[in-house]
Protein backbone atom coordinates (compact mmCIF):
# COMPACT_ATOMS: atom_id res chain seq x y z
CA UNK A 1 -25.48 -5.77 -15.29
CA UNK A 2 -24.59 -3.05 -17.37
CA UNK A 3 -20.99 -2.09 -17.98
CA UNK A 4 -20.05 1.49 -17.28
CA UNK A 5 -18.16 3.38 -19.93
CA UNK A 6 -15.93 5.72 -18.83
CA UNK A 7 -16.40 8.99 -20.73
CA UNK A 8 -17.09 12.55 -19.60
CA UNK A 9 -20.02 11.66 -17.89
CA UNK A 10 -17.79 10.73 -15.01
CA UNK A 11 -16.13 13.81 -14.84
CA UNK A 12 -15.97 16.76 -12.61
CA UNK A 13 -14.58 19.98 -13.19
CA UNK A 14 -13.95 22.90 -11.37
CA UNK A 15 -11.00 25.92 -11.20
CA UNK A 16 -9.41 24.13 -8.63
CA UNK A 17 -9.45 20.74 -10.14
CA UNK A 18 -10.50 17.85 -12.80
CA UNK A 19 -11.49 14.41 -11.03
CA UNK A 20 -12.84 11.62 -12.88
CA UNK A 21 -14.72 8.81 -10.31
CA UNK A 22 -15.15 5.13 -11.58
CA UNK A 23 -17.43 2.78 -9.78
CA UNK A 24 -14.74 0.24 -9.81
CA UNK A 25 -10.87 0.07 -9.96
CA UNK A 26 -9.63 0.41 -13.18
CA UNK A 27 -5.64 -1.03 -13.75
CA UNK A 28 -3.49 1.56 -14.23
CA UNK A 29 -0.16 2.81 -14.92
CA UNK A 30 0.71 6.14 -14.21
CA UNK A 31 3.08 8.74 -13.23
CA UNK A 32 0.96 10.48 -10.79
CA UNK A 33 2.22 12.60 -7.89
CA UNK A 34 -0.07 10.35 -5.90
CA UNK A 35 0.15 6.12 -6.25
CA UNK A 36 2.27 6.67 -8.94
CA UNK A 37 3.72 3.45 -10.91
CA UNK A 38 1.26 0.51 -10.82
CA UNK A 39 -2.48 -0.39 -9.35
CA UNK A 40 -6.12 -0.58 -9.24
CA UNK A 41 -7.97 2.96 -8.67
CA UNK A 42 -10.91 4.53 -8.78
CA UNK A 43 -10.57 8.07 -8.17
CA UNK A 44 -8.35 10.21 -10.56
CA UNK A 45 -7.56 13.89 -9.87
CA UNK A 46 -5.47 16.69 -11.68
CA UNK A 47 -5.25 19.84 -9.30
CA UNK A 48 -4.80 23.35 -10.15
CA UNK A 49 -1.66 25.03 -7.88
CA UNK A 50 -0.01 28.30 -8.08
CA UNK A 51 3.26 28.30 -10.52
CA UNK A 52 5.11 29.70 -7.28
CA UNK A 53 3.93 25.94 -5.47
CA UNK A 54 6.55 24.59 -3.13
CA UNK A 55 7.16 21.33 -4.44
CA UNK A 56 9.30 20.50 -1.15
CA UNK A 57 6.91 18.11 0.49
CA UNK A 58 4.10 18.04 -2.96
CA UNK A 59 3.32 14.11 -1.86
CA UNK A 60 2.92 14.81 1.98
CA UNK A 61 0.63 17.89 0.54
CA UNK A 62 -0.71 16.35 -2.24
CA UNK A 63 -2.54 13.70 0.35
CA UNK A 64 -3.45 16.17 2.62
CA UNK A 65 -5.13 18.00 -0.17
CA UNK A 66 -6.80 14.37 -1.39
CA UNK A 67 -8.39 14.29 2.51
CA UNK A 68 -9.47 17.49 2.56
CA UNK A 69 -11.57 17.06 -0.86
CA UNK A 70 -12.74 13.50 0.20
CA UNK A 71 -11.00 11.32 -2.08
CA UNK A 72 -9.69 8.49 -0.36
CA UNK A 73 -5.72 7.76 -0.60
CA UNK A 74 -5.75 4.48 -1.58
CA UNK A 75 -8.00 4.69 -4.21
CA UNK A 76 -6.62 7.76 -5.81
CA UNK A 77 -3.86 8.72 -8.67
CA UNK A 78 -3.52 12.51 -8.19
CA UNK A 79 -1.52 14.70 -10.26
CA UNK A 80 -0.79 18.48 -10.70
CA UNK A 81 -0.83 21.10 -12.69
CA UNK A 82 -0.32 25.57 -12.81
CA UNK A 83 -2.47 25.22 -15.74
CA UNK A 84 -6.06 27.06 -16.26
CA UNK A 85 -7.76 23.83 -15.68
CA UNK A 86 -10.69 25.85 -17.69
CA UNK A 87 -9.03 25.04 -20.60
CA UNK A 88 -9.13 21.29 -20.68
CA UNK A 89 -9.70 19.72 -23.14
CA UNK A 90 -11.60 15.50 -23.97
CA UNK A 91 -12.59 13.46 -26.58
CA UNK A 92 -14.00 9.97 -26.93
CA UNK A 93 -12.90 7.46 -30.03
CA UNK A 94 -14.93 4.58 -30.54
CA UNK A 95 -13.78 1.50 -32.26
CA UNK A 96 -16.86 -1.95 -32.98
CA UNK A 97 -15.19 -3.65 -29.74
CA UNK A 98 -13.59 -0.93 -27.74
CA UNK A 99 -13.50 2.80 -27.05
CA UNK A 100 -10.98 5.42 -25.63
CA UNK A 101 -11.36 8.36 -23.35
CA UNK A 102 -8.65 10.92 -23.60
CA UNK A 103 -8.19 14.37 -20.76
CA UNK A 104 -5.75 16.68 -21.62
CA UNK A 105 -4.86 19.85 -19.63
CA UNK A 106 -1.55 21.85 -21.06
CA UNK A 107 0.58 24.42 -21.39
CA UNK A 108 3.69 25.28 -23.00
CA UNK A 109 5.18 27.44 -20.25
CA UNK A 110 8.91 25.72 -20.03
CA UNK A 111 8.72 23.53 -23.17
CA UNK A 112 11.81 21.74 -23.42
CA UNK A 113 13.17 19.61 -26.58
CA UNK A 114 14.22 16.51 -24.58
CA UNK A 115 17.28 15.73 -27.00
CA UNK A 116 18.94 18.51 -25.41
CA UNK A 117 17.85 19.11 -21.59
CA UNK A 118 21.19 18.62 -20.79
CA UNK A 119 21.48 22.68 -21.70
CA UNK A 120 18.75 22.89 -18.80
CA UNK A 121 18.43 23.12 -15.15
CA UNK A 122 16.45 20.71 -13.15
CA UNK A 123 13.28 22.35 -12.35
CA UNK A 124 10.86 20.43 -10.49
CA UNK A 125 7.81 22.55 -11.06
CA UNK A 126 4.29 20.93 -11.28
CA UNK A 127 3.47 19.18 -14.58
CA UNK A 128 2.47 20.95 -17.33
CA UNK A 129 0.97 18.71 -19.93
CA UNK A 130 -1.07 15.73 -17.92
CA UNK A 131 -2.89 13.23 -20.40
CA UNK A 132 -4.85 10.88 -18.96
CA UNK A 133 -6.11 7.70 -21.45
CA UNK A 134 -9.04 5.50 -20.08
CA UNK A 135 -9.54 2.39 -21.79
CA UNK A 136 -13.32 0.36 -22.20
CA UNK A 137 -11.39 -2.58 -22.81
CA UNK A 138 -8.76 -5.57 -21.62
CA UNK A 139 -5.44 -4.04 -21.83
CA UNK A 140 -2.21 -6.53 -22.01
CA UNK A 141 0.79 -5.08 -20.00
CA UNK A 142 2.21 -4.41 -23.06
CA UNK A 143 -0.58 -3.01 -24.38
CA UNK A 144 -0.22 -0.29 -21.64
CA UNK A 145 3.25 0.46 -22.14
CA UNK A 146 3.21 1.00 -25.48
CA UNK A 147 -0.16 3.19 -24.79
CA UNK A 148 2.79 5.67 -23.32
CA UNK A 149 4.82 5.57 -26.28
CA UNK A 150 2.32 6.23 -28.66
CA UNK A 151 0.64 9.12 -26.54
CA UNK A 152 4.04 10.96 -26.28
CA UNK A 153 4.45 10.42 -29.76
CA UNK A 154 1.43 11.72 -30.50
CA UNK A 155 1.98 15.02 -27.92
CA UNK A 156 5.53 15.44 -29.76
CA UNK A 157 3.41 15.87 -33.18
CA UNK A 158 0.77 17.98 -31.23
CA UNK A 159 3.62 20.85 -30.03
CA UNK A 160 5.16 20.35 -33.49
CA UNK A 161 1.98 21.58 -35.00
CA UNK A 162 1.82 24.34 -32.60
CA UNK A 163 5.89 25.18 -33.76
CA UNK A 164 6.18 24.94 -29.88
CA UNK A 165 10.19 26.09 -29.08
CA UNK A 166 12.51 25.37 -26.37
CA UNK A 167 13.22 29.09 -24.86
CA UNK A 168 16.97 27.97 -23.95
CA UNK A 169 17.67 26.00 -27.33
CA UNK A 170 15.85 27.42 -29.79
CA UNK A 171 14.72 23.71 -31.08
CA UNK A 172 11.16 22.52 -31.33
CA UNK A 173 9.77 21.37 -28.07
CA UNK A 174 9.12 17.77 -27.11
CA UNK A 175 7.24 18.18 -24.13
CA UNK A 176 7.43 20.42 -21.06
CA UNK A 177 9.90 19.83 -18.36
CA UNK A 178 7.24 18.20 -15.94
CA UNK A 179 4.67 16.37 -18.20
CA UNK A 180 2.63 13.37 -16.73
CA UNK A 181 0.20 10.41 -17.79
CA UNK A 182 -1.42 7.70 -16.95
CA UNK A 183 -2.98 4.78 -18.90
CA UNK A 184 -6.29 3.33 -17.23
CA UNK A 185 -8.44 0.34 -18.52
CA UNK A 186 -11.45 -1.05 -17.17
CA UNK A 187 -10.53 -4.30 -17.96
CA UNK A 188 -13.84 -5.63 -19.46
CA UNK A 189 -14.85 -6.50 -23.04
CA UNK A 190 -12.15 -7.50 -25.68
CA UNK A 191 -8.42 -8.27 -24.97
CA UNK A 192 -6.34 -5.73 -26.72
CA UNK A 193 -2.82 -7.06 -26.58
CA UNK A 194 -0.91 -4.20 -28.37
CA UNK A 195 -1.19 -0.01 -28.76
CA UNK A 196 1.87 0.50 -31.43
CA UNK A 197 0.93 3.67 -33.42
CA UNK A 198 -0.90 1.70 -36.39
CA UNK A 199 -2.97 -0.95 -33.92
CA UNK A 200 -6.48 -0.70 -33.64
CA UNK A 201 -5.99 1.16 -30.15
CA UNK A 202 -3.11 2.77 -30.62
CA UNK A 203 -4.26 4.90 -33.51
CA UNK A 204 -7.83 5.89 -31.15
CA UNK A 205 -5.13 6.97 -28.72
CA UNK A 206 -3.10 8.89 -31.37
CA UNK A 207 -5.71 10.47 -32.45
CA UNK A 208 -7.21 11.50 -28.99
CA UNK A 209 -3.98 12.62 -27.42
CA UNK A 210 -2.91 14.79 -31.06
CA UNK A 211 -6.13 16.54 -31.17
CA UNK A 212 -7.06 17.52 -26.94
CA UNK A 213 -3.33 18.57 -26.83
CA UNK A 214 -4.30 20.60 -30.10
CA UNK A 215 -6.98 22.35 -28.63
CA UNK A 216 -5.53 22.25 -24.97
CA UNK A 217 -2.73 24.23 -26.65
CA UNK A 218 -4.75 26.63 -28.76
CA UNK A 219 -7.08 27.49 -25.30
CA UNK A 220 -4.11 27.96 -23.42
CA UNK A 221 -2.08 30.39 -26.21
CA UNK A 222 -5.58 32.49 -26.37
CA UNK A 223 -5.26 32.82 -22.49
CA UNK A 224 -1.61 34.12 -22.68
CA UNK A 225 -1.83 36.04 -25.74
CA UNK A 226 0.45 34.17 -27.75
């Protein structure tokens, strides 16, 4: 039986949101509005919402959402986002014995430089930059965690590039205030026990994450006018 390969074929996208459907559970880590932490899943969404959403009850209306567009709870990481999903951006790396799938949807909006968010208020707005990194490979646990660390490293460099500021501090951004990822493998194929920024996979996801959240950025500074 053929393997599938996750890659844009699998995605949908619309105004209202960005779902990517896998004919099995991939393991994933994530930090998801929805089945956030740990698991096997198959359906992934990022939804639009207005910047004025009530984030009072967003997981009780998050699910509700997930119902109404047929995706089934247990099966489903679900983030959000007031970004133009329009202006997502993808890209697919390719190494001889694995490959990497990389969705990025963001905007700069409240860009925060993390060394100093003390000098902020807590704002729980919905997330702003969401990567999402799907592996065509075995992933150690490891391998997974460090997946994180190099993608935010990589987003870091990405609003660098862009000389993305903090509005209160006046210091370069690090991220926005309510960024999110997740880290998905399909668990076939070659083990790859480590994704440090100069491993095999963790320079496809360096490379993926730096250059959607490049063009994620640029789309979304042409929409605003900056």
């Amino acid at each position: 039986m053929k393997r599938e390969i996750i890659n844009h074929h699998l995605l949908t996208c619309s105004k209202n949101q960005i779902i990517l459907q896998s004919s099995r559970p991939l393991k994933t880590i994530s930090s998801g509005v929805t089945n956030a932490g740990t698991g096997w899943y198959k359906t992934f969404v990022n939804r639009h919402v207005s910047k004025n959403y009530n984030c009072d009850s967003h997981h009780e209306e998050m699910q509700d959402y997930l119902q109404q567009i047929g995706a089934k709870r247990e099966e489903t990481v679900g983030m959000m986002t007031a970004v133009q999903l329009e202006d997502v951006c993808w890209g697919f790396y390719e190494e001889e014995t694995f490959s990497v799938f990389v969705v990025v949807t963001a905007g700069v909006g409240n860009a925060v430089d993390a060394s100093m968010s003390d000098r902020h208020s807590f704002d729980h707005s919905p997330g702003t930059i969401n990567i999402w990194v799907f592996i065509n490979g075995r992933v150690s646990e490891a391998a997974s965690i460090q997946g994180i660390m190099t993608a935010t490293e990589s987003k870091v460099k990405a609003l660098a590039a862009h000389n993305v500021k903090d509005p209160v501090t006046g210091s370069g951004a690090t991220g926005t205030s309510t960024d999110s990822i997740l880290i998905a493998s399909t668990e076939e194929g070659v083990l790859l026990e480590y994704a440090g920024t100069i491993t095999p996979l963790g320079k496809r996801i360096s490379k993926g994450v730096y250059e959607c959240t490049i063009h994620a950025i640029s789309k979304y500074k042409k929409r605003v006018g900056t």
